[in-house]
Protein backbone atom coordinates (compact mmCIF):
# COMPACT_ATOMS: atom_id res chain seq x y z
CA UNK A 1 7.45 -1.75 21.23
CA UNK A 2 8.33 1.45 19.94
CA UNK A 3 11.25 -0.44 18.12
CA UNK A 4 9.30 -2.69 16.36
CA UNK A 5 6.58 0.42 15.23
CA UNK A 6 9.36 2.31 13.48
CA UNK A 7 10.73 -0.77 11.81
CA UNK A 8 7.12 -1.19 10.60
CA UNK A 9 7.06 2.12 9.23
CA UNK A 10 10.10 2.27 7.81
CA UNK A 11 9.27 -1.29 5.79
CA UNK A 12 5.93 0.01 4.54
CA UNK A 13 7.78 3.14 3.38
CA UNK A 14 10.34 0.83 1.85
CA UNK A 15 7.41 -0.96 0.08
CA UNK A 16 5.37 2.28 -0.73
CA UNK A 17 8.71 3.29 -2.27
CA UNK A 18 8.82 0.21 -4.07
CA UNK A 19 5.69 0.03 -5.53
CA UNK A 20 5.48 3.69 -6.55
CA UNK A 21 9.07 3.21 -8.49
CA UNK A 22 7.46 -0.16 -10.57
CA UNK A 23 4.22 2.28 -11.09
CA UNK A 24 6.37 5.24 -13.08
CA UNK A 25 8.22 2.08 -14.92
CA UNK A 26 5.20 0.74 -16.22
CA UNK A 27 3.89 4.44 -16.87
CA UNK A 28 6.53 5.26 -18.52
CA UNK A 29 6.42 2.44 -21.19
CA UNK A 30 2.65 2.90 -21.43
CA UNK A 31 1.70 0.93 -24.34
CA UNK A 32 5.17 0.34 -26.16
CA UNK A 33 4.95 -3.58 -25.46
CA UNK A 34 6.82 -5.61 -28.12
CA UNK A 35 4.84 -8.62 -28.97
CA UNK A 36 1.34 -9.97 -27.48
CA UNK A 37 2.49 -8.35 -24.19
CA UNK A 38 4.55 -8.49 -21.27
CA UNK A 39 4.76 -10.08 -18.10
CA UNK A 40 4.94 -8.06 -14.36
CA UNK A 41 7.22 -9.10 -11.55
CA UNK A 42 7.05 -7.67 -8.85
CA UNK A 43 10.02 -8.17 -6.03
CA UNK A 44 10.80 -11.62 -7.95
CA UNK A 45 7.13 -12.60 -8.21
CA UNK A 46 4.82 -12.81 -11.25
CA UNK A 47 2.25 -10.47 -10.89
CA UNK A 48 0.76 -11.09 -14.03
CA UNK A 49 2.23 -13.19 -17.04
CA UNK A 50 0.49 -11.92 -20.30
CA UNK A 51 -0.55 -7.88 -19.64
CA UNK A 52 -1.71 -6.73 -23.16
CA UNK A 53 -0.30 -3.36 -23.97
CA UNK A 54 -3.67 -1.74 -23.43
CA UNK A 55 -4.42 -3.08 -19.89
CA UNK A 56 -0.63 -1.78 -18.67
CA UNK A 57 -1.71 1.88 -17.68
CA UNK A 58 -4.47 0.16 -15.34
CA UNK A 59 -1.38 -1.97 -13.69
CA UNK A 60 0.39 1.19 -13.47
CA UNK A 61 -2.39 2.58 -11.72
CA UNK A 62 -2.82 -0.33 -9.40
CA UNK A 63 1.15 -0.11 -8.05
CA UNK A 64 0.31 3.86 -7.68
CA UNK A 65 -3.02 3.03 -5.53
CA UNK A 66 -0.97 0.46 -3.58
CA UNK A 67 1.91 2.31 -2.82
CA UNK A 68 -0.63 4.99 -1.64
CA UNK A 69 -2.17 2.02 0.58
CA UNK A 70 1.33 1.16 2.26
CA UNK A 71 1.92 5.20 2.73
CA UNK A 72 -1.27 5.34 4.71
CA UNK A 73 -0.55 1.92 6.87
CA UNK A 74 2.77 3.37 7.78
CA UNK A 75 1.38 6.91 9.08
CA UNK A 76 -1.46 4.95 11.11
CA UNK A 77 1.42 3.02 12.78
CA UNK A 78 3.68 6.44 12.91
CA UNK A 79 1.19 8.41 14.88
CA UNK A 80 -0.77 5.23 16.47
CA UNK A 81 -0.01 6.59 20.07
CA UNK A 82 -1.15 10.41 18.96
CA UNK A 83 -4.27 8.71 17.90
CA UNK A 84 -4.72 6.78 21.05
CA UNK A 85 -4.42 9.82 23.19
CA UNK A 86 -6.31 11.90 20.83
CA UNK A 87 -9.60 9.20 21.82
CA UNK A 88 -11.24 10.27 24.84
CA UNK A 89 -11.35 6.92 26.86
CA UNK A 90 -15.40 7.66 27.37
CA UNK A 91 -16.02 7.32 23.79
CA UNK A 92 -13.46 4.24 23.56
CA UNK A 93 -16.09 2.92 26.24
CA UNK A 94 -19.00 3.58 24.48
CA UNK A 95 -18.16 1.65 21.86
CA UNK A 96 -16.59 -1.00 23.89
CA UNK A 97 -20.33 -1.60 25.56
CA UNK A 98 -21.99 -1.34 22.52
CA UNK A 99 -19.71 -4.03 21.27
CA UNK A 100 -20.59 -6.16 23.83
CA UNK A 101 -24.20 -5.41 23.83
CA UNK A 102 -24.40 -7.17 20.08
């Protein structure tokens, strides 16, 4: 199990890392688009086909909240048994009966 956390991790870092690098590429050409636009792909998928120049920054902003998404994911699975421990079981009761109870 512990295997298969850390493989986790280290794929959502992977994809955090991914997503971050396509964010600073689209920064970076900000909004020197040649012609009506151009089109996002994203690990050989089309994100979006037609981006007008003025709508890239937002993209750009989108892969930076993402990445920041997949960063988070991977901690929660990093320090998932920390967490668990960190729970005292009577609270992880409580809620457990007022689960039930609805």
């Amino acid at each position: 199990m512990r295997f298969v956390r850390l493989g986790g991790v280290i794929l959502f870092a992977y994809l955090a890392y991914l997503l971050y690098e396509k964010g600073v590429e689209l920064k970076a050409m900000g909004t020197n688009a040649d012609g009506d636009g151009i089109g996002i792909s994203f690990l050989g998928l089309q994100v979006a086909e037609r981006v007008p120049e003025e709508n890239i920054p937002q993209h750009a902003k989108g892969f930076f909240v993402t990445s920041v998404i997949f960063v988070v994911i991977g901690l929660t699975l990093l320090f998932q048994p920390l967490i668990k421990k960190a729970i005292p079981s009577k609270i992880s009761n409580w809620f457990q009966r007022q689960l039930e109870i609805e």
